[in-house]
C-alpha atoms as a PDB file:
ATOM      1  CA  UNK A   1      10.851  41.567  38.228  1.00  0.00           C
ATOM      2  CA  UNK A   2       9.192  45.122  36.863  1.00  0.00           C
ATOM      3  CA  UNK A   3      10.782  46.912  40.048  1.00  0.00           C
ATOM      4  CA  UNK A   4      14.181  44.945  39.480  1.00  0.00           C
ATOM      5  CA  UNK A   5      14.120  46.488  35.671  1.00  0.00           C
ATOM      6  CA  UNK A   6      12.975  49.781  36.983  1.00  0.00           C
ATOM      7  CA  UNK A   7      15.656  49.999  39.512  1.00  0.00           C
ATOM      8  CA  UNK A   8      18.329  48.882  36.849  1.00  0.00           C
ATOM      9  CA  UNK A   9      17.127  51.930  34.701  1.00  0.00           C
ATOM     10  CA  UNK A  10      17.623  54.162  37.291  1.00  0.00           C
ATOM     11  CA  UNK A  11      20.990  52.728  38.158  1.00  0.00           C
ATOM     12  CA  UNK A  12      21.826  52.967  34.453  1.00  0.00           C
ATOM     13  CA  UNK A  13      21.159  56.449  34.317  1.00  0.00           C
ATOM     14  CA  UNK A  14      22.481  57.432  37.705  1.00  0.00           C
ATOM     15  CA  UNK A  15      25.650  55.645  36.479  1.00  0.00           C
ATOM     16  CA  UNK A  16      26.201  57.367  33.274  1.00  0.00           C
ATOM     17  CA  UNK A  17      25.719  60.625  34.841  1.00  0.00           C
ATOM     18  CA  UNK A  18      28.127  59.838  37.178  1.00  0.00           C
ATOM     19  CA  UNK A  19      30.771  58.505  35.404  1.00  0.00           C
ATOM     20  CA  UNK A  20      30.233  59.971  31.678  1.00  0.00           C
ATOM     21  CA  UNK A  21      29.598  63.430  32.080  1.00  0.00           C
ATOM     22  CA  UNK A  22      32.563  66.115  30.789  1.00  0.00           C
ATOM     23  CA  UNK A  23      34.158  67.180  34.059  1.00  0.00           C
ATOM     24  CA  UNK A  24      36.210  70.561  31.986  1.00  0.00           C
ATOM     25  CA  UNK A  25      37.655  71.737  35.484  1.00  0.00           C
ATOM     26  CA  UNK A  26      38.990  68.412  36.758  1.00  0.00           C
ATOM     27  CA  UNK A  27      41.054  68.112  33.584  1.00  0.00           C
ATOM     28  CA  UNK A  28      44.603  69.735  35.059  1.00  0.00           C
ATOM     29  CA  UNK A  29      43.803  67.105  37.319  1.00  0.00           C
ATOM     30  CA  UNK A  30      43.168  63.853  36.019  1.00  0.00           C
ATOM     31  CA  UNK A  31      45.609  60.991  35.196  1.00  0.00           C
ATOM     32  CA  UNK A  32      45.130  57.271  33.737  1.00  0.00           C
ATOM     33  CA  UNK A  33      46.127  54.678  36.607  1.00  0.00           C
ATOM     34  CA  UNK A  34      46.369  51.630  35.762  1.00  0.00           C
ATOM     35  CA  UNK A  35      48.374  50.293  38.467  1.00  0.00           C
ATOM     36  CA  UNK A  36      45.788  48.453  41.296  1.00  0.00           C
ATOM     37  CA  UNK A  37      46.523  50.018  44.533  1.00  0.00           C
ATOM     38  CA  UNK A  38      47.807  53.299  43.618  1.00  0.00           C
ATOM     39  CA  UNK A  39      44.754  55.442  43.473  1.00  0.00           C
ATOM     40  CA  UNK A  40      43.329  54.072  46.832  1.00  0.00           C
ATOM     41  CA  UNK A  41      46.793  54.437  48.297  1.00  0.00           C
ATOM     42  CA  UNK A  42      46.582  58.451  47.551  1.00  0.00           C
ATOM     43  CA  UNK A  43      43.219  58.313  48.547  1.00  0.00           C
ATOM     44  CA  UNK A  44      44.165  56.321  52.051  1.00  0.00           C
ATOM     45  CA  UNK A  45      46.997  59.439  52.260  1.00  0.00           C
ATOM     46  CA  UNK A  46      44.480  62.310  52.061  1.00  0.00           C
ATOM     47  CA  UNK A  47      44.098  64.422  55.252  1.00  0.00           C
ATOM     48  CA  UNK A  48      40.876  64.885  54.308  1.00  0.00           C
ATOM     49  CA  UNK A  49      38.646  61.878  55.809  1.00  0.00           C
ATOM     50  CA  UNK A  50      35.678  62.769  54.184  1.00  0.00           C
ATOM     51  CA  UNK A  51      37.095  62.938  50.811  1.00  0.00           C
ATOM     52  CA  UNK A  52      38.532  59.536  50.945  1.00  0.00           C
ATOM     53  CA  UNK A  53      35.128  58.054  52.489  1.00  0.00           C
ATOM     54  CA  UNK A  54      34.131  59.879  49.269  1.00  0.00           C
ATOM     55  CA  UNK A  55      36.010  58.138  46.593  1.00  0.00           C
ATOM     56  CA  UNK A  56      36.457  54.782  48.146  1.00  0.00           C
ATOM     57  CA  UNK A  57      32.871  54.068  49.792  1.00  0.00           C
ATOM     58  CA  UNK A  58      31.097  55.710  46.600  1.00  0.00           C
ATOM     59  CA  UNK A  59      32.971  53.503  44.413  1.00  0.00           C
ATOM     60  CA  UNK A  60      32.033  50.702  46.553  1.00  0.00           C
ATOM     61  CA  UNK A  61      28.021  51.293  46.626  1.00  0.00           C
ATOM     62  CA  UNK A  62      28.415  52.450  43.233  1.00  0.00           C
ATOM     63  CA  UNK A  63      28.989  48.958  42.675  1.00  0.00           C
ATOM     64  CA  UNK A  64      26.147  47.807  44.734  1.00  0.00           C
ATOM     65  CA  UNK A  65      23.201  47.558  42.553  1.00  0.00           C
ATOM     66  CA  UNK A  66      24.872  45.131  39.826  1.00  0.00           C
ATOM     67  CA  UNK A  67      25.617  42.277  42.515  1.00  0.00           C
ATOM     68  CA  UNK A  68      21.517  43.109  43.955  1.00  0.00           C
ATOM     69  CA  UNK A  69      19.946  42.992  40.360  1.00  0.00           C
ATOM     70  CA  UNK A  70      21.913  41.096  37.923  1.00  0.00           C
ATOM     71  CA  UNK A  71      20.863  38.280  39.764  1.00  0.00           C
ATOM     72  CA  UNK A  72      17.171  38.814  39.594  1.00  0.00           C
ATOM     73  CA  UNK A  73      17.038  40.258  35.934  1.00  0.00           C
ATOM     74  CA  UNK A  74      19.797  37.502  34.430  1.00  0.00           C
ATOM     75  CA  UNK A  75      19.357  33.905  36.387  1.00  0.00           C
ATOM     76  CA  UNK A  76      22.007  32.596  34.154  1.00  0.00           C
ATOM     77  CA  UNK A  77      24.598  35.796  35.546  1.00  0.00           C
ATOM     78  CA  UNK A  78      23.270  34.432  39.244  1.00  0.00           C
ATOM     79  CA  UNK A  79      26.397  33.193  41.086  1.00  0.00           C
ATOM     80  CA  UNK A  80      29.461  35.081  43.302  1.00  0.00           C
ATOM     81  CA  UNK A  81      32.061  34.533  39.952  1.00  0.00           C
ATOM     82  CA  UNK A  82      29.432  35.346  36.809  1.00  0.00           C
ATOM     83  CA  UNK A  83      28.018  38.785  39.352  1.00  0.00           C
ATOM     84  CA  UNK A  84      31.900  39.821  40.208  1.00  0.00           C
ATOM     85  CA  UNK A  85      32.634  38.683  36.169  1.00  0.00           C
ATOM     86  CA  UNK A  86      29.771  40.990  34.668  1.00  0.00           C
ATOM     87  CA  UNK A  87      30.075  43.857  37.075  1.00  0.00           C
ATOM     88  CA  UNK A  88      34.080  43.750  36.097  1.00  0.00           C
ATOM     89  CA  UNK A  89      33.415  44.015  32.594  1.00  0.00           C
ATOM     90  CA  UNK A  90      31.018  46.708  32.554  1.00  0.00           C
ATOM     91  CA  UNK A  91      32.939  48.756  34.771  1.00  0.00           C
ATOM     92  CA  UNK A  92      35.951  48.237  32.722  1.00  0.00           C
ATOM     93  CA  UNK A  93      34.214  49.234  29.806  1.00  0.00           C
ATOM     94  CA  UNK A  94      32.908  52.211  31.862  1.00  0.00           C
ATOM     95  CA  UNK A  95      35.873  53.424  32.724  1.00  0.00           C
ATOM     96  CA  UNK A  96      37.384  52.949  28.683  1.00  0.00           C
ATOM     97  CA  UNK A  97      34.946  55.001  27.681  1.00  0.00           C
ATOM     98  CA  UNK A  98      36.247  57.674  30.347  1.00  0.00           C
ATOM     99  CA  UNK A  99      39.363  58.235  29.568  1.00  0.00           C
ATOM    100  CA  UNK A 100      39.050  57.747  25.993  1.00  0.00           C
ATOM    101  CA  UNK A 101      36.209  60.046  25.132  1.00  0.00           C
ATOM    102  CA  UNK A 102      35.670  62.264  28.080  1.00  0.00           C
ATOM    103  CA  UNK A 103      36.950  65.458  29.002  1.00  0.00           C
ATOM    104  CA  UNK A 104      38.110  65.384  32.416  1.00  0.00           C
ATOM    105  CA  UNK A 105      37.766  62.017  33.373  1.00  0.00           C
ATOM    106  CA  UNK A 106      40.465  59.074  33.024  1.00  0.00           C
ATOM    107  CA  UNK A 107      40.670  55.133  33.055  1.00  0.00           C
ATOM    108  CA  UNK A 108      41.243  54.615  36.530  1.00  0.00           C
ATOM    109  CA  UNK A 109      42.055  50.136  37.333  1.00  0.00           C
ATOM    110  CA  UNK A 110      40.952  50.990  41.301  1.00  0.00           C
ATOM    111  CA  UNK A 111      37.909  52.069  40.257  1.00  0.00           C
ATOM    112  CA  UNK A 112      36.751  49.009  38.835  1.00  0.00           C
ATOM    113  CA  UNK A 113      38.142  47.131  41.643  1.00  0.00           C
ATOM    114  CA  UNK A 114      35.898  49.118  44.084  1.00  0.00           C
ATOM    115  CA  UNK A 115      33.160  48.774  42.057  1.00  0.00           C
ATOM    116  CA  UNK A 116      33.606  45.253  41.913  1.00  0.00           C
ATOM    117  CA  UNK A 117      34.173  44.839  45.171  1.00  0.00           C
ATOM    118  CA  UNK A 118      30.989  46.839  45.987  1.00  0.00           C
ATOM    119  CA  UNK A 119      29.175  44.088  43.542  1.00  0.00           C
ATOM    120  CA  UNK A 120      30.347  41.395  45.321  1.00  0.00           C
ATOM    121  CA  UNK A 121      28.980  42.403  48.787  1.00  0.00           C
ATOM    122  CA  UNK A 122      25.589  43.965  47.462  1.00  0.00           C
ATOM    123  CA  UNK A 123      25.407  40.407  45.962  1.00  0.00           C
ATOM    124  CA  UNK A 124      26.422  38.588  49.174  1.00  0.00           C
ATOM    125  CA  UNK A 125      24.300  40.633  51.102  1.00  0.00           C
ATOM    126  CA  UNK A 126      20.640  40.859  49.244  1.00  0.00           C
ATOM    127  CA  UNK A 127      21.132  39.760  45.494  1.00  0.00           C
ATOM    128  CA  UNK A 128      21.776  35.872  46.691  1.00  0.00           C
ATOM    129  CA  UNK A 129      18.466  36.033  48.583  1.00  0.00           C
ATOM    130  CA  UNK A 130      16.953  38.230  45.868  1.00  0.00           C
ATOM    131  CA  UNK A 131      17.846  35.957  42.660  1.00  0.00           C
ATOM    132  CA  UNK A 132      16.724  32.755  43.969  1.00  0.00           C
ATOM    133  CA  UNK A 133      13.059  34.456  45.274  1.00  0.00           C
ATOM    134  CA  UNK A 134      12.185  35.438  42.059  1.00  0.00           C
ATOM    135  CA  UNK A 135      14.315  32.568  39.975  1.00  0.00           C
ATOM    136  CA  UNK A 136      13.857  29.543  42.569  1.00  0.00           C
ATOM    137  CA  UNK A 137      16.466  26.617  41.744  1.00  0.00           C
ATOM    138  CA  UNK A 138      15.536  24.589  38.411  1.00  0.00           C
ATOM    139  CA  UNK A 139      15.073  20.646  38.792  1.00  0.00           C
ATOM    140  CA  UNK A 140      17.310  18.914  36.233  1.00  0.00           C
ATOM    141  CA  UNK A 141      16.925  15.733  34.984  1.00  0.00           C
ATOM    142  CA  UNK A 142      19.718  14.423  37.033  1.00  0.00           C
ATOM    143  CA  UNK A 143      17.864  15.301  40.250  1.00  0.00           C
ATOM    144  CA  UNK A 144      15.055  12.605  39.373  1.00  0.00           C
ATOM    145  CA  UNK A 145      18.144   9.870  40.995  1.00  0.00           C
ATOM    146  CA  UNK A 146      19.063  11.534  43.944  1.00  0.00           C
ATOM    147  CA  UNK A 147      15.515  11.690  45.555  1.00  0.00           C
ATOM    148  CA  UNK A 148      15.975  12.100  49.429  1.00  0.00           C
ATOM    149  CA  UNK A 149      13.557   9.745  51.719  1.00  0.00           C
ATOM    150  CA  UNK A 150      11.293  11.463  53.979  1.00  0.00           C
ATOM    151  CA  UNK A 151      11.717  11.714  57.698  1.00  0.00           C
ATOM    152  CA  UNK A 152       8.084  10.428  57.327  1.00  0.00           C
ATOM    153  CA  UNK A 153       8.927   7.121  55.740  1.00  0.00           C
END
């Protein structure tokens, strides 16, 4: 659980740096999209292969570590729709604060969609497994009438 919240610090302030620091030269170039598709579209179009593995698969890992440690910090946010929920939000509000309040940067909808997306397989592939090792599954009340007989019996 102490490496979980260590790792989430360092995610938090790998994240911030990445996303909320003034970028002065990229200002001529930045514009608010806030139609899905269109961003990763231009992306898709660029000769340049390496800059669109850029953008599009750093978006995605970027993602990554909400859908591995939600999970294990937040047993209640445990669960494909609350991980993909969360990571949306935060994202969105990530990229609000961008293009409201920092130079060089805009709100970008394909953004959080990557991210989101890259939260949904870092939860699929490790934060599943992850959440329910350190949280194992509660027994509610309601369990106490569906006892299963033994193979034994």
């Amino acid at each position: 659980m102490l490496l979980a919240f260590a790792g989430t610090v360092v995610f938090a302030v790998l994240l911030a740096r990445l996303t909320l620091e003034p970028s002065v030269a990229s200002e001529p170039l930045t514009h608010s999209n806030l139609r899905p598709g269109d961003s990763i579209r231009d992306y898709l179009a660029q000769p340049a292969f390496r800059d669109t593995v850029k953008q599009l698969g750093g978006n995605i890992v970027l993602g990554m570590p909400f859908g591995m440690l939600l999970p294990v910090l937040a047993p209640r946010a445990r669960g494909l729709i609350r991980v993909v929920a969360v990571t949306a939000l935060v994202m969105m509000l990530v990229e609000l604060v961008q293009g409201a309040l920092i130079t060089g940067r805009a709100f970008d909808i394909d953004d959080v969609l990557l991210n989101t997306t890259g939260a949904l397989l870092g939860y699929l592939l490790i934060g599943r497994r992850l959440g329910r090792a350190v949280h194992p599954r509660r027994r509610h009340w309601w369990h106490r009438f569906t006892k299963r007989s033994s193979p034994a019996n």
